[in-house]
Protein backbone atom coordinates (compact mmCIF):
# COMPACT_ATOMS: atom_id res chain seq x y z
CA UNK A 1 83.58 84.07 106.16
CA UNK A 2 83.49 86.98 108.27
CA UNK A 3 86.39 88.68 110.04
CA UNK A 4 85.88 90.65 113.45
CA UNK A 5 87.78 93.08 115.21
CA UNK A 6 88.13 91.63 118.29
CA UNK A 7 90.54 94.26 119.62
CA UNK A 8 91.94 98.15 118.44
CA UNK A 9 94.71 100.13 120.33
CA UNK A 10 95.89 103.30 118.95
CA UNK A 11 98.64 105.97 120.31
CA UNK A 12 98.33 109.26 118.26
CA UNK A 13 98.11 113.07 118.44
CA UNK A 14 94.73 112.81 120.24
CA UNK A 15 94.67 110.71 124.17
CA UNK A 16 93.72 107.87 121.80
CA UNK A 17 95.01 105.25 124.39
CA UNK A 18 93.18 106.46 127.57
CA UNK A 19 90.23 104.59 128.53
CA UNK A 20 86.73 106.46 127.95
CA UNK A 21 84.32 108.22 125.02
CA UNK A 22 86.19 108.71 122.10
CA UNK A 23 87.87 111.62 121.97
CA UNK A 24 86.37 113.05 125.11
CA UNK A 25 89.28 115.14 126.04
CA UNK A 26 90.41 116.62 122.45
CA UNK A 27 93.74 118.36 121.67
CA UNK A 28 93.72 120.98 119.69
CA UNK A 29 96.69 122.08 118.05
CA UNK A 30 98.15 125.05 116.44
CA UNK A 31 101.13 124.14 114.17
CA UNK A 32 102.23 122.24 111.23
CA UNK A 33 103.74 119.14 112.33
CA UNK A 34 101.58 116.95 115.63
CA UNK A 35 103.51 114.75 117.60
CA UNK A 36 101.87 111.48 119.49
CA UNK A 37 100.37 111.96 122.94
CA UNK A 38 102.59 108.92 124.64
CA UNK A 39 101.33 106.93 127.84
CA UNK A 40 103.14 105.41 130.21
CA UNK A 41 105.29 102.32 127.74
CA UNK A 42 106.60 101.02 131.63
CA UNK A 43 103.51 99.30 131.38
CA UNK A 44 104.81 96.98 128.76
CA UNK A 45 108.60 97.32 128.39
CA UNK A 46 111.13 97.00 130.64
CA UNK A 47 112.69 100.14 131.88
CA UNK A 48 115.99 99.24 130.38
CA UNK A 49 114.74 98.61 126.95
CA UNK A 50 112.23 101.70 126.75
CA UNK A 51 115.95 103.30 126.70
CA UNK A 52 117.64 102.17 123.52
CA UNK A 53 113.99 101.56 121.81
CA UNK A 54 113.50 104.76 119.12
CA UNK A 55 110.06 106.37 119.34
CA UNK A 56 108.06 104.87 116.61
CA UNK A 57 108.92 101.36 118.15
CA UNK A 58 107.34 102.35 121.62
CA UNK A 59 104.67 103.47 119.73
CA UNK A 60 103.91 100.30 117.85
CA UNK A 61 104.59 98.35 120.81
CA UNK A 62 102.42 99.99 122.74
CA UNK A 63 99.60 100.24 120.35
CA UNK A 64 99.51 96.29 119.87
CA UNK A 65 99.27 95.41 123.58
CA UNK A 66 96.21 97.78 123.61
CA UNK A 67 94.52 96.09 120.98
CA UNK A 68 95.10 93.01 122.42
CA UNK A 69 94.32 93.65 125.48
CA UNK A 70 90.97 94.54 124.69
CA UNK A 71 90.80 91.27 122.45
CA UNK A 72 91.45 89.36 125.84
CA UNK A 73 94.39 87.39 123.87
CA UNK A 74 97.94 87.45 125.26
CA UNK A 75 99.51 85.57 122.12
CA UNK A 76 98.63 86.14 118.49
CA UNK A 77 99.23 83.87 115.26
CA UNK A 78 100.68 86.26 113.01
CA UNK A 79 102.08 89.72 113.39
CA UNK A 80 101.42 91.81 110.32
CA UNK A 81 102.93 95.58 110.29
CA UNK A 82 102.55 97.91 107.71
CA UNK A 83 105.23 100.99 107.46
CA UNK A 84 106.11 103.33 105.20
CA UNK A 85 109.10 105.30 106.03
CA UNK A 86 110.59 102.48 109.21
CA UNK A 87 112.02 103.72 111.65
CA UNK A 88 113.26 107.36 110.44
CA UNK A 89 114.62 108.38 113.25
CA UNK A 90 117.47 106.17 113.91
CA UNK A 91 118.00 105.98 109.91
CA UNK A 92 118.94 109.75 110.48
CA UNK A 93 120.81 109.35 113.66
CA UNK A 94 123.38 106.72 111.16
CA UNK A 95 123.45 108.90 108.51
CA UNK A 96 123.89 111.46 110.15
CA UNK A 97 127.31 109.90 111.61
CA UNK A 98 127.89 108.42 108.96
CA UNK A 99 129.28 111.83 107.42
CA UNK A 100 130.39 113.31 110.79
CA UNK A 101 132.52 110.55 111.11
CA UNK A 102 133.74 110.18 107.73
CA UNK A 103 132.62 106.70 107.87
CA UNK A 104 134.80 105.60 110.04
CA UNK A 105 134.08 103.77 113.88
CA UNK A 106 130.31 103.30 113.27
CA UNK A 107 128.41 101.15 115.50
CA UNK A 108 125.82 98.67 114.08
CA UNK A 109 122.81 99.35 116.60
CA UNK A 110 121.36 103.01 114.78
CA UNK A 111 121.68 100.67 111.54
CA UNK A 112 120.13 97.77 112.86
CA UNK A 113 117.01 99.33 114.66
CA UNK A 114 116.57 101.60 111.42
CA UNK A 115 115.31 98.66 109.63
CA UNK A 116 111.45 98.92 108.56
CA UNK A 117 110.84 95.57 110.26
CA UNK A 118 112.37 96.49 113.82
CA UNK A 119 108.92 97.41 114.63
CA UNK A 120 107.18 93.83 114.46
CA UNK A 121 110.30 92.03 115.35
CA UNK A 122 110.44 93.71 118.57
CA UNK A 123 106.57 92.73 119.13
CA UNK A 124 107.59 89.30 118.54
CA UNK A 125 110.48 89.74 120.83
CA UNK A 126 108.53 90.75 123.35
CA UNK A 127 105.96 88.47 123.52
CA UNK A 128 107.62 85.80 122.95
CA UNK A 129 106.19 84.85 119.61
CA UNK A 130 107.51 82.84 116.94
CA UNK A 131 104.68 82.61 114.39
CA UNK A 132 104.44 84.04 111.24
CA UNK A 133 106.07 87.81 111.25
CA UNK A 134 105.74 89.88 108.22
CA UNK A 135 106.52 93.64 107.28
CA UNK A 136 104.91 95.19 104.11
CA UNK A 137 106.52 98.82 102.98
CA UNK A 138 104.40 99.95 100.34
CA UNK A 139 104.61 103.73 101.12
CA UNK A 140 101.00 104.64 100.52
CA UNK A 141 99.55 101.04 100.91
CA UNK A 142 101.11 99.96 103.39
CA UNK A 143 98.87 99.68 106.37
CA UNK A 144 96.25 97.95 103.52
CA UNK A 145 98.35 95.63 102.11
CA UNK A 146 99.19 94.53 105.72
CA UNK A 147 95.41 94.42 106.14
CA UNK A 148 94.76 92.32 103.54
CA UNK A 149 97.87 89.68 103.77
CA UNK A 150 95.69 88.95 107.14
CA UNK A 151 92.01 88.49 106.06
CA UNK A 152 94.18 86.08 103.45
CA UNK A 153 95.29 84.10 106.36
CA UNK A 154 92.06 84.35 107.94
CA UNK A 155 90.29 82.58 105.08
CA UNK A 156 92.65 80.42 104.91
CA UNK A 157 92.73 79.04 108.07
CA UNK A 158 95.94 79.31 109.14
CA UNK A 159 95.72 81.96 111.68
CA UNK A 160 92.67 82.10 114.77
CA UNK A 161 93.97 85.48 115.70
CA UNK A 162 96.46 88.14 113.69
CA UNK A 163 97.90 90.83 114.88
CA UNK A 164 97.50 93.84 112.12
CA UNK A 165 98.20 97.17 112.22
CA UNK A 166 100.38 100.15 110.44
CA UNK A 167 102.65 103.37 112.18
CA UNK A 168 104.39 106.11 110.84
CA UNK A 169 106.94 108.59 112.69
CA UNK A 170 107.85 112.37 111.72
CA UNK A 171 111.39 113.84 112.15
CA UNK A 172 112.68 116.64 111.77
CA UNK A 173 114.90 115.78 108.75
CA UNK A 174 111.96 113.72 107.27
CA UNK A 175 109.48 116.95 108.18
CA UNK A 176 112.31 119.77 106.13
CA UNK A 177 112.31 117.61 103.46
CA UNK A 178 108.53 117.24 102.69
CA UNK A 179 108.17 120.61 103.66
CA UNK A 180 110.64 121.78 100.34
CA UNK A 181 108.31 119.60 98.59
CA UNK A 182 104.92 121.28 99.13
CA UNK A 183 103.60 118.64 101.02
CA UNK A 184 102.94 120.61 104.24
CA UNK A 185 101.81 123.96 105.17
CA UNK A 186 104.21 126.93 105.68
CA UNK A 187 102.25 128.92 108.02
CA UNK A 188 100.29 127.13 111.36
CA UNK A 189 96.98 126.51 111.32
CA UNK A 190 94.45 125.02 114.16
CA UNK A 191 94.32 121.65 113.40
CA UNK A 192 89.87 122.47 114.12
CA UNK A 193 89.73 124.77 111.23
CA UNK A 194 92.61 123.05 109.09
CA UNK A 195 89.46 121.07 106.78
CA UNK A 196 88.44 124.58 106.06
CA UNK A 197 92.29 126.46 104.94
CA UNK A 198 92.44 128.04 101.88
CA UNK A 199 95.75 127.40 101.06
CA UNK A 200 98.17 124.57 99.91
CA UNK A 201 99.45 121.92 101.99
CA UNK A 202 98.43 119.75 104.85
CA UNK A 203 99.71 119.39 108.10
CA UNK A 204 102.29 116.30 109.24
CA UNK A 205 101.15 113.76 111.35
CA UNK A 206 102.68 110.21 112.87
CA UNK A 207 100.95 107.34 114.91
CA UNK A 208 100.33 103.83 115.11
CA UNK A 209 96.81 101.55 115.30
CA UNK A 210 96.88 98.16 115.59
CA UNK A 211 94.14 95.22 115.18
CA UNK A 212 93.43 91.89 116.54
CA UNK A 213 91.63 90.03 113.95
CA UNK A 214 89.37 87.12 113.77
CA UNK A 215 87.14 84.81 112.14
CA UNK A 216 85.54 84.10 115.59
CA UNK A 217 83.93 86.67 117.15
CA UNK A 218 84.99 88.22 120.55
CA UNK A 219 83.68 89.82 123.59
CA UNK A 220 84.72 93.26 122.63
CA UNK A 221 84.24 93.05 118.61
CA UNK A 222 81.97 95.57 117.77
CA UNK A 223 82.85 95.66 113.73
CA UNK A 224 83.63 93.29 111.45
CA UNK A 225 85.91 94.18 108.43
CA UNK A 226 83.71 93.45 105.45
CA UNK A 227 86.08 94.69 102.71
CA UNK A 228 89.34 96.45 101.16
CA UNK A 229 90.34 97.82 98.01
CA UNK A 230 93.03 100.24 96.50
CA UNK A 231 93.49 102.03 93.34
CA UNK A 232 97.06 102.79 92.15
CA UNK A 233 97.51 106.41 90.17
CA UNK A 234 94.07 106.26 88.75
CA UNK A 235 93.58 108.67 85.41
CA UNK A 236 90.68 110.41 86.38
CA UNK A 237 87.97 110.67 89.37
CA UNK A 238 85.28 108.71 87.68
CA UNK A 239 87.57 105.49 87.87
CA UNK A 240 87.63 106.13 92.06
CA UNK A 241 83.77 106.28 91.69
CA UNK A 242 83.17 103.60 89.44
CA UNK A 243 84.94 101.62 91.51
CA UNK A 244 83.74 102.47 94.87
CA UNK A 245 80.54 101.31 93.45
CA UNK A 246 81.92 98.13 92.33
CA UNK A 247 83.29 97.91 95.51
CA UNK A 248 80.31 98.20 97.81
CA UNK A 249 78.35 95.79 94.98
CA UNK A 250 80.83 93.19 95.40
CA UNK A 251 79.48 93.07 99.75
CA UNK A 252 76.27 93.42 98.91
CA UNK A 253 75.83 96.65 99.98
CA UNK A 254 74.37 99.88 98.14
CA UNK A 255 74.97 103.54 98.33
CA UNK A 256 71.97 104.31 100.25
CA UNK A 257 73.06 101.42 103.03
CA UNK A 258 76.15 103.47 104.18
CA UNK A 259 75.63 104.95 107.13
CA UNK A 260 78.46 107.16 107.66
CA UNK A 261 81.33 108.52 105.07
CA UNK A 262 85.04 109.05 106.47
CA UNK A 263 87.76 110.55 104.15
CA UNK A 264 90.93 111.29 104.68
CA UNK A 265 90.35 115.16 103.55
CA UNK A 266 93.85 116.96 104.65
CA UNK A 267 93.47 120.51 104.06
CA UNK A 268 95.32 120.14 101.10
CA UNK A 269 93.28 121.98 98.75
CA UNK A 270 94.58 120.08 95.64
CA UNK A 271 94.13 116.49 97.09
CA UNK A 272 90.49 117.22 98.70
CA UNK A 273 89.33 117.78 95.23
CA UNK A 274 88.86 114.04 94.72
CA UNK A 275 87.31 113.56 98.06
CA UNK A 276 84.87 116.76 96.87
CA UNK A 277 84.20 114.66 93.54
CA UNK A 278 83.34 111.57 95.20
CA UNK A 279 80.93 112.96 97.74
CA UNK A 280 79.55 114.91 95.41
CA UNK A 281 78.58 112.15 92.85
CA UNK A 282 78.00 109.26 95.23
CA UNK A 283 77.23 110.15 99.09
CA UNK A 284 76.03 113.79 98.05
CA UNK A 285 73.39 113.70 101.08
CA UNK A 286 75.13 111.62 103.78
CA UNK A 287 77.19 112.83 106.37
CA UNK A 288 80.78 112.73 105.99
CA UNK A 289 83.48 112.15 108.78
CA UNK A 290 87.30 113.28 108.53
CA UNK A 291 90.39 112.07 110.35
CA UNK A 292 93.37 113.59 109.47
CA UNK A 293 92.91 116.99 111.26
CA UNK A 294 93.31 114.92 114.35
CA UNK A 295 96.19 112.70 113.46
CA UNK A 296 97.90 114.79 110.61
CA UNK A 297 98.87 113.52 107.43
CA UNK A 298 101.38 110.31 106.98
CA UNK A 299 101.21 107.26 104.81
CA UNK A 300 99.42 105.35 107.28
CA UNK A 301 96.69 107.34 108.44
CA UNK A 302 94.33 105.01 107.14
CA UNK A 303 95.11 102.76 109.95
CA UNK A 304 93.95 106.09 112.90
CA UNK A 305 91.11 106.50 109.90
CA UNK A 306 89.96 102.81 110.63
CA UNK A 307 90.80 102.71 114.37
CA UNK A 308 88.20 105.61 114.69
CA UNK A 309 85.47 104.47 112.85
CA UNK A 310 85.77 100.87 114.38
CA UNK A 311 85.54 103.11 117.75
CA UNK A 312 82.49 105.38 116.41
CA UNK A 313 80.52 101.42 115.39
CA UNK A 314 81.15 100.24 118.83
CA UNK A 315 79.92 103.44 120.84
CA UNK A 316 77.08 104.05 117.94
CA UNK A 317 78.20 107.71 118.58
CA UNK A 318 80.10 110.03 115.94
CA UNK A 319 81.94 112.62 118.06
CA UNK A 320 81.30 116.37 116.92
CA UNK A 321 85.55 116.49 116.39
CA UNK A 322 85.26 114.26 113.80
CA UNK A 323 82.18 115.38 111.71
CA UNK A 324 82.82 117.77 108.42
CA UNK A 325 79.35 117.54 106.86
CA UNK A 326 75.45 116.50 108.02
CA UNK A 327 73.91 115.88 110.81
CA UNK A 328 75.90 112.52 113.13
CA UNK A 329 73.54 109.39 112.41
CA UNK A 330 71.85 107.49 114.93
CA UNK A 331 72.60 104.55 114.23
CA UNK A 332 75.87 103.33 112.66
CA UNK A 333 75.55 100.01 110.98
CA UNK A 334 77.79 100.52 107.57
CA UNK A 335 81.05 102.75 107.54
CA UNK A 336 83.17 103.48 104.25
CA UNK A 337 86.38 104.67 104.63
CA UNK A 338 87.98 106.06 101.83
CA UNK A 339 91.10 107.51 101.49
CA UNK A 340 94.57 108.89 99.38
CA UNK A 341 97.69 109.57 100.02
CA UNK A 342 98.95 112.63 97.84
CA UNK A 343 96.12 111.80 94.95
CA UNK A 344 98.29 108.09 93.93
CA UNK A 345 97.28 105.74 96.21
CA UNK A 346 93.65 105.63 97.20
CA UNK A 347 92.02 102.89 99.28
CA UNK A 348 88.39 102.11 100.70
CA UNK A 349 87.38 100.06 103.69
CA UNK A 350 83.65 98.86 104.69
CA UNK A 351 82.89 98.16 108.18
CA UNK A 352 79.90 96.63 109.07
CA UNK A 353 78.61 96.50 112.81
CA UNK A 354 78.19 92.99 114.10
């Protein structure tokens, strides 16, 4: 049974939610931490609510009306987020008077919209839907997991349409305390060279892609998603490769039939060994494609990873932005995406043009 993406929308660093050539007008940045490029949200919320929403539920909000608008659906039959960190910012507006108040007087509505959920909830809210609503927060996983609760209900043929997608936000308390941890770089680097930085850490990143999949195919679906897999904390690099390969076997599909490699290389120079290893030993002669020196690094990058390469299939064009190795094929028929976040959990998607 095949599954097609009918529909994408994105809102990230890059103008990812204008209409036109993927990314046509690239931004280029110079520091350690990118923030979304936001269109107008009036288009789809009320002016009073685009008020009290937080930032990463605009973003979300906004991201699954584009994807459905290009599906040509206005009501889906499941709504599947995937999120690691929620919605940080109003967590850290609570906490935050939570201590300056000594805990006294606090109102409910920080606590309430800091739930992980709020995001899909207030989909459903706003559309009006009452079908199946779920929320998976599996830091590193989380955008796949989503993914793959709704090729389940695909198969099974419960759902015509889902709604998939994952989203991440960056704060500034969220940003200090990965920065004491190594996980970004001190000093700012252009986001165009970043691959290419010799030293440790990556840069941070937030966005949100959604999907609108199917088991029927639409008038926009240009991929279909053919498979997904993860690895949890795996001992050594020749258990990723081994089971890439198993991986690709298990569609029917061989080394030499991928078209296209993306990875989610960082910068970091410690966590693009294993993207090194596995080009290296499998794809050492294909070209190789890289997203996360346009959207930063969060736990759901995979989800910008896939939007672009479902983008890249349905234009049969890899933009010059995005390339880190080889020569951009002609012809784009099967994509791998594989990806890790901070060398623990690694996860590979196949896309196959339809």
């Amino acid at each position: 049974m095949n599954i097609y993406i009918n529909g994408s929308g994105c809102i990230s660093p890059q103008e990812t939610a204008q209409i036109g050539p993927l990314f046509a007008t690239l931004r280029e940045y110079d520091q350690v931490r990118l923030s979304t490029v936001d269109p107008d949200y009036k288009q789809w919320i009320d002016l009073k609510q685009i008020r009290r929403m937080s930032r990463v539920v605009k973003m979300g909000v906004g991201a699954a009306n584009l994807s459905m608008e290009e599906a040509g659906i206005t009501m889906p039959d499941a709504i599947i987020t995937g999120t690691a960190y929620g919605c940080l910012d109003d967590t850290g507006v609570f906490l935050n008077k939570l201590v300056s108040q000594q805990e006294e007087m606090l109102t409910p509505t920080a606590f309430i919209q800091s739930t992980h959920n709020t995001v899909g909830g207030q989909i459903a809210l706003l559309m009006g839907c009452n079908a199946y609503n779920n929320t998976f927060v599996h830091r590193g996983f989380s955008f796949e997991h989503g993914l793959l609760d709704a090729m389940m209900i695909l198969k099974e043929g419960s759902a015509k349409h889902v709604l998939a997608g994952g989203l991440d936000e960056i704060t500034n308390y969220s940003h200090q305390i990965l920065s004491r941890l190594g996980m970004y770089k001190k000093v700012a680097v252009k986001t165009m060279e970043l691959l290419n930085s010799p030293e440790t850490g990556t840069i941070a990143g937030e966005g949100a892609a959604f999907f609108t999949l199917s088991t029927e195919k639409g008038a926009h679906a240009a991929a279909e998603l053919v498979g997904l897999s993860t690895i949890y904390k795996p001992l050594w690099e020749g258990e990723v490769i081994g089971e890439i390969v198993k991986f690709l076997e298990a569609h029917d599909c061989e080394l030499g039939d991928i078209d296209l490699l993306v990875t989610g290389r960082n910068g970091h120079i410690d966590h693009d060994e294993m993207y090194e290893e596995v080009a290296a030993a499998l794809f050492p002669e294909h070209p190789e494609a890289c997203f996360k020196h346009l959207c930063g690094e969060y736990p759901t990058a995979m989800a910008f990873g896939t939007w672009m390469a479902n983008r890249m299939i349905a234009e049969q064009d890899v933009p010059a932005a995005a390339m880190f190795y080889g020569q951009p094929p002609t012809k784009l028929k099967n994509v791998l995406i594989y990806n890790h976040h901070q060398g623990t959990h690694h996860s590979m998607i196949l896309l196959r043009a339809c």
